[in-house]
Protein backbone atom coordinates (compact mmCIF):
# COMPACT_ATOMS: atom_id res chain seq x y z
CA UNK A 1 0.00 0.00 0.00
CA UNK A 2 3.43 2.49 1.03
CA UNK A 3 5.62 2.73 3.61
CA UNK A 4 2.78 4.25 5.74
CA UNK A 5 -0.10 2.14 5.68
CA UNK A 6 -0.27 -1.44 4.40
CA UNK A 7 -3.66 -3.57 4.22
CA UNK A 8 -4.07 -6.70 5.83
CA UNK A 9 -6.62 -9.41 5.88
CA UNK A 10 -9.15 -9.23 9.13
CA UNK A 11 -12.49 -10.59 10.43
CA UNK A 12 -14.85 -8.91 11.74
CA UNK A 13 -16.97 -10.54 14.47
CA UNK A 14 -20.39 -10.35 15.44
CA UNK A 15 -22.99 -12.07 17.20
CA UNK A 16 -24.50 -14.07 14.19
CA UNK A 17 -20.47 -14.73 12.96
CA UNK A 18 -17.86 -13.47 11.18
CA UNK A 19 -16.49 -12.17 7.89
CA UNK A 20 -13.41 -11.43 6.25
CA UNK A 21 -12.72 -7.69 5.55
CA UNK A 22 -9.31 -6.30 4.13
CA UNK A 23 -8.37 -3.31 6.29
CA UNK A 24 -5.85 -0.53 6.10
CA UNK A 25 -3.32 -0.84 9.13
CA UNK A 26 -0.78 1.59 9.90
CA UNK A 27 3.03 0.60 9.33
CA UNK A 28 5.01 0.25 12.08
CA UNK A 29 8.97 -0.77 12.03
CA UNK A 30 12.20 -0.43 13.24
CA UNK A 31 14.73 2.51 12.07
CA UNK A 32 18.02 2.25 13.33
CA UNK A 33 19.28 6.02 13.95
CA UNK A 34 23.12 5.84 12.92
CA UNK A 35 24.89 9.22 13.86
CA UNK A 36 28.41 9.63 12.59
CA UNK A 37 29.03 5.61 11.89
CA UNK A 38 27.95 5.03 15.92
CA UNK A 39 24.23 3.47 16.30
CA UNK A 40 22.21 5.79 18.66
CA UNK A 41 18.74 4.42 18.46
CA UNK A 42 16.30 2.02 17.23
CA UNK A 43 13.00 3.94 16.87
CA UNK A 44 9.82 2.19 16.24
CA UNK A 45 7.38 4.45 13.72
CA UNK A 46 6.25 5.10 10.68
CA UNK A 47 8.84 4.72 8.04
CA UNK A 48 7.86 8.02 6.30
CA UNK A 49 9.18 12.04 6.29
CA UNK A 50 12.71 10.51 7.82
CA UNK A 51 14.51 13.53 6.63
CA UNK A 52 12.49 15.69 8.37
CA UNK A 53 12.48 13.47 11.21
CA UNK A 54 16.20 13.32 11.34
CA UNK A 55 16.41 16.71 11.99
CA UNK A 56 14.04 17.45 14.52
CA UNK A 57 15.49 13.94 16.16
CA UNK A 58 18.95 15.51 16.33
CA UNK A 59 17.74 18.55 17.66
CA UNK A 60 15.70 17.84 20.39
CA UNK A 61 18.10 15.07 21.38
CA UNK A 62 20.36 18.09 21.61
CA UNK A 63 22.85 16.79 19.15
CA UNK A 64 22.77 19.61 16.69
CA UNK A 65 22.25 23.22 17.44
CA UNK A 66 20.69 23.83 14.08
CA UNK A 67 19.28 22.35 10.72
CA UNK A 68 22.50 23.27 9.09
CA UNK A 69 24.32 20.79 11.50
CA UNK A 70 22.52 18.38 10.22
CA UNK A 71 25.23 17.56 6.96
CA UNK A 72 23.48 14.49 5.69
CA UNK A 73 20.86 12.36 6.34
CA UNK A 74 20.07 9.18 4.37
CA UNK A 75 17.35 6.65 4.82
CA UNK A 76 16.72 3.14 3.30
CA UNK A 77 15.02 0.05 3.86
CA UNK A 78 17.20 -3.01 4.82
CA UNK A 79 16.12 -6.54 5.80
CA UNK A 80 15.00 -6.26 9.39
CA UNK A 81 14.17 -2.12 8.95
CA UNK A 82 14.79 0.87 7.85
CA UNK A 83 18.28 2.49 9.04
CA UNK A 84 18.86 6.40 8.84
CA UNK A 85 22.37 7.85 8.54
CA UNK A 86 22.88 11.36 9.70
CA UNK A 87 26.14 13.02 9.13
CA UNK A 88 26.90 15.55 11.66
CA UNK A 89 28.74 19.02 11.75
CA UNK A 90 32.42 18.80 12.89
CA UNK A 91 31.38 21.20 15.43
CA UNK A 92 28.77 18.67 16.78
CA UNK A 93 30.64 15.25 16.34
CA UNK A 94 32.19 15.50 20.24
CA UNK A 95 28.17 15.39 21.36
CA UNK A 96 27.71 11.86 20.11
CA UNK A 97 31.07 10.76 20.90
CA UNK A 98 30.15 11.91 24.41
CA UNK A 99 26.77 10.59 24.57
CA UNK A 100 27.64 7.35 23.47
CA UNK A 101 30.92 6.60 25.96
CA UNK A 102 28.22 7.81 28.51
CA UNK A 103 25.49 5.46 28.12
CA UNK A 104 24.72 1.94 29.94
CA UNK A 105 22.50 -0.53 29.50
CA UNK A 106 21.58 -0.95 33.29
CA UNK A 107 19.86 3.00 33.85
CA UNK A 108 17.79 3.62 31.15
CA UNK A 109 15.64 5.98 32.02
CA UNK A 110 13.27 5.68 28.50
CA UNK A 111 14.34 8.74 26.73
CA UNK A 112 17.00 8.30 23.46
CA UNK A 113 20.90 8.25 24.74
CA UNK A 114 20.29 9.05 27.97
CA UNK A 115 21.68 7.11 30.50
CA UNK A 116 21.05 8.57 33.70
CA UNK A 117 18.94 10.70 35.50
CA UNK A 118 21.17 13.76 35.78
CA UNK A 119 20.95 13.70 31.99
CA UNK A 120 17.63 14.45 32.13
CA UNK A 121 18.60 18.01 32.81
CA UNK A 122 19.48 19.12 29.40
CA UNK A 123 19.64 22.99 29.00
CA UNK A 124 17.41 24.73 27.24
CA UNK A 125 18.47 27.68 24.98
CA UNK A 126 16.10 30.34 25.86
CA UNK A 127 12.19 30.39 27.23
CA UNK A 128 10.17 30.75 24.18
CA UNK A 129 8.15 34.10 23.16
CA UNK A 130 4.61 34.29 24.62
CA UNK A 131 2.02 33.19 22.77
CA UNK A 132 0.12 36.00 20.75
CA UNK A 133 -3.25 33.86 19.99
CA UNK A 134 -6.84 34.65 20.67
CA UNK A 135 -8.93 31.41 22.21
CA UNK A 136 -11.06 31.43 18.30
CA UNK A 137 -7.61 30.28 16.88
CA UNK A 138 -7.41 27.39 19.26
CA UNK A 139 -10.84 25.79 18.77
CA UNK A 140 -10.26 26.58 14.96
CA UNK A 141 -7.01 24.34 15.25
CA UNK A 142 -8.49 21.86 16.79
CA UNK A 143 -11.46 21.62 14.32
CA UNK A 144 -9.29 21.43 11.19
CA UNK A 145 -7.09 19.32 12.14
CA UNK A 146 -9.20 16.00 11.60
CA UNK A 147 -8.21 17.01 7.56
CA UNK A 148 -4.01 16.96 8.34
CA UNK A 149 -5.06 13.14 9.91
CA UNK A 150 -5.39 11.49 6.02
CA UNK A 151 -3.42 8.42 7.89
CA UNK A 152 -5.52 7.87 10.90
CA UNK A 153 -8.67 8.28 8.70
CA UNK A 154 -7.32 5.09 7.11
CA UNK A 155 -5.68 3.24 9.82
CA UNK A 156 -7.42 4.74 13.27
CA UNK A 157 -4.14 4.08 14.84
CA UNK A 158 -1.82 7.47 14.13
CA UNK A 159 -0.70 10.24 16.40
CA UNK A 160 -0.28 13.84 14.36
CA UNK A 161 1.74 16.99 15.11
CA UNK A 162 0.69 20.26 13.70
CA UNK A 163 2.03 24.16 13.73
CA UNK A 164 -0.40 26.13 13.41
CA UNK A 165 -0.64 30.03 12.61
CA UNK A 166 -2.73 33.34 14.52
CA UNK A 167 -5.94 32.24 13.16
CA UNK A 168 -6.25 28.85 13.75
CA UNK A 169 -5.01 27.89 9.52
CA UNK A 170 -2.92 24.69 10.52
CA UNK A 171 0.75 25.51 8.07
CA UNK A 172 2.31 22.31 8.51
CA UNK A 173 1.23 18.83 9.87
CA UNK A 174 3.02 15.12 10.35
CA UNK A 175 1.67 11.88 11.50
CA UNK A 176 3.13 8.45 13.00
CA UNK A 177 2.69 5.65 15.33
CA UNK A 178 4.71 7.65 17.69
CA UNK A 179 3.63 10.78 19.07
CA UNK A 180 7.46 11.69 19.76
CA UNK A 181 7.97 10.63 16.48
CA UNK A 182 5.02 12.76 14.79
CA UNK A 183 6.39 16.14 16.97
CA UNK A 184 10.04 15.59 15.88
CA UNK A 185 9.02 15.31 11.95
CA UNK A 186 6.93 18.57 12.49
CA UNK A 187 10.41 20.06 14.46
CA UNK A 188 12.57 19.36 11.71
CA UNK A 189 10.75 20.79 8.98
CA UNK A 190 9.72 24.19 11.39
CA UNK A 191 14.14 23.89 11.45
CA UNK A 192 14.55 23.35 7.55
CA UNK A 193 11.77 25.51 6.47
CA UNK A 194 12.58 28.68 8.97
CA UNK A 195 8.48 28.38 10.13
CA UNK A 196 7.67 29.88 13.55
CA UNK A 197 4.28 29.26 14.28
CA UNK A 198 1.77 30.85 16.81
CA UNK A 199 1.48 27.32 18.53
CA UNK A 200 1.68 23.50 17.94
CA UNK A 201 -1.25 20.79 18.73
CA UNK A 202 -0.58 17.58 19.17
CA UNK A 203 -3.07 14.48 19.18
CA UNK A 204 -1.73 12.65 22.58
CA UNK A 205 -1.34 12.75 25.99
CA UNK A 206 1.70 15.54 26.78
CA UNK A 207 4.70 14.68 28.64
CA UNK A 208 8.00 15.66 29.46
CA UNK A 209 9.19 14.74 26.37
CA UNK A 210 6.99 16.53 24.14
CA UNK A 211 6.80 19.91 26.34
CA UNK A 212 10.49 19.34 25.83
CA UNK A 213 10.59 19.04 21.95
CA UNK A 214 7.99 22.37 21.81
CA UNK A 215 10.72 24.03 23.86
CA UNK A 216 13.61 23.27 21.40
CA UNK A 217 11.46 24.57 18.68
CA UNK A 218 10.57 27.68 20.53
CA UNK A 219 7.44 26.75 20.48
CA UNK A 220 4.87 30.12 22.01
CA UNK A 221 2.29 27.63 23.21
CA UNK A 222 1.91 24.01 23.38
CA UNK A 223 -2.06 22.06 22.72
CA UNK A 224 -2.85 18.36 23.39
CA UNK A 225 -6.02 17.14 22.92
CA UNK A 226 -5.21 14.47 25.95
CA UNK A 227 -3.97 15.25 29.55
CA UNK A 228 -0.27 16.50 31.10
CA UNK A 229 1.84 14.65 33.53
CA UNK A 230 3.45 16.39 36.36
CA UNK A 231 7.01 16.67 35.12
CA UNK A 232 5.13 18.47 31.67
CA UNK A 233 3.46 20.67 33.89
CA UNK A 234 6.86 21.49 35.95
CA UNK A 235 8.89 21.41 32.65
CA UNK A 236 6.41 23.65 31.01
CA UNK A 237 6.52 26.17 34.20
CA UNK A 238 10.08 26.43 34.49
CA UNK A 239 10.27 27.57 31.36
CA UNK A 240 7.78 29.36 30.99
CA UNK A 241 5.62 27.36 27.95
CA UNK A 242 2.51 28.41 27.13
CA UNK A 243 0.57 24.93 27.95
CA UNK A 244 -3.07 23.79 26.74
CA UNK A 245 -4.59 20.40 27.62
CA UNK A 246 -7.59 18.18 26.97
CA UNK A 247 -8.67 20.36 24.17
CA UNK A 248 -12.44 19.27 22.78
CA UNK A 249 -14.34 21.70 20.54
CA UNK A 250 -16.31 22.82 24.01
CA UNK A 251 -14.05 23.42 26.21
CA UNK A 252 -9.60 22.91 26.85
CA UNK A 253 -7.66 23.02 30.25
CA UNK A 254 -4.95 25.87 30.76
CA UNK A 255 -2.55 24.44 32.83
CA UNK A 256 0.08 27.16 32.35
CA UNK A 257 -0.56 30.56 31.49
CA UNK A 258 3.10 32.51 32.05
CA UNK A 259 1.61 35.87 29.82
CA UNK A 260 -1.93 35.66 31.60
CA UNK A 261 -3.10 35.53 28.30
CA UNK A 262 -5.88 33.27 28.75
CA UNK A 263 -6.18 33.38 32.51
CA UNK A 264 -5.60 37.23 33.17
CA UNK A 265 -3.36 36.98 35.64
């Protein structure tokens, strides 16, 4: 079907018996994240946008600085996967090098190359602008973006990452199995393409990791249409992130509000 979707044989079962239906089903497989000849990750997703996914991966797993460090990147399918080769900047090989000699397999803590918990601490560059948004733009996000989904429509089992502009108008959109996945596609092409959008929604729950990624892209204000986890919510305060949860077309949550845009405080 592509590297996205693929259609499988199903049944489906009811009360009087069942029947065989072909079904879309959304495409999920390894890609082995090579960085500079050294394996760094095996990410499960959706083998699609991997340039663009490269990019944002390297820069919210603070390898690069920049889309410009990001020399090379090179995808292709192999036997057991998919592998992705990114060539790094000279000025950025040391951070891999680094990374690498500083990871063990004993203290995983679930986020790519780290290997501790002091790790966890990564800097962040600067707090991001405040958002400058009225509330119409939100709900008119979160009613178009059903039509940036094309994936889920078909498979019912996708995760999407948007930027979106002042009014609502959703500029750029990516989907995959993996909603860290989906919001570091939509990072690297805000990095290649020089987009700043008025905020980003996102179609999952929001956690550290994701108030995290908005952060590296500078990111005004951050929208999931699911709930936050504490270390979002503290992540998001500390630096001062614009944060929106449980959005629904009546009503959303402001669980962070650092202008007192929404709030008036």
């Amino acid at each position: 079907m592509s590297a996205a979707a693929d259609a499988r044989t199903v049944r489906v079962l009811r009360a009087t018996g069942s029947d065989p239906v072909e079904r879309a089903i959304a495409v999920e497989a390894p890609v082995a994240v090579e960085v500079d000849g050294l394996g760094y990750a095996v990410m499960m997703m959706t083998p699609a946008d991997l340039t663009a996914f490269a990019t944002g991966f390297m820069l919210t797993e603070r390898l690069a600085d920049s889309a410009a460090d990001v020399i090379d990147a090179e995808p292709f399918e192999a036997e057991a996967g998919w592998m992705l080769r990114v060539t790094l900047s000279a000025r950025c090989a040391g951070r891999m090098a680094d990374r690498v000699r500083h990871r063990t397999g004993d203290t995983s803590c679930g986020l790519c190359g780290i290997a501790s918990l002091e790790q966890l601490r990564r800097p962040v560059a600067a707090p991001p602008p405040l958002p400058d948004v009225g509330v119409p733009a939100l709900f008119a996000a979160l009613a178009g973006l059903r039509a940036y989904q094309p994936l889920n429509a078909l498979t019912g089992a996708i995760h999407a990452a948007a930027a979106c502009d002042a009014t609502g108008e959703i500029v750029a959109a990516f989907e995959d199995v993996g909603r860290h996945n989906a919001l570091d596609k939509l990072v690297g092409h805000l990095a290649l393409t020089g987009i700043a959008p008025a905020f980003l929604l996102v179609t999952s729950r929001i956690s550290f990791e994701m108030v995290d990624k908005a952060l590296v892209a500078r990111a005004p204000l951050l929208m999931g249409i699911s709930a936050p986890t504490s270390m979002a919510i503290d992540h998001a305060r500390a630096h001062r992130l614009t944060l929106i949860a449980l959005a629904r077309p009546d009503a959303m949550l402001v669980v962070n509000d650092p202008g007192g845009l929404f709030t008036g405080d």
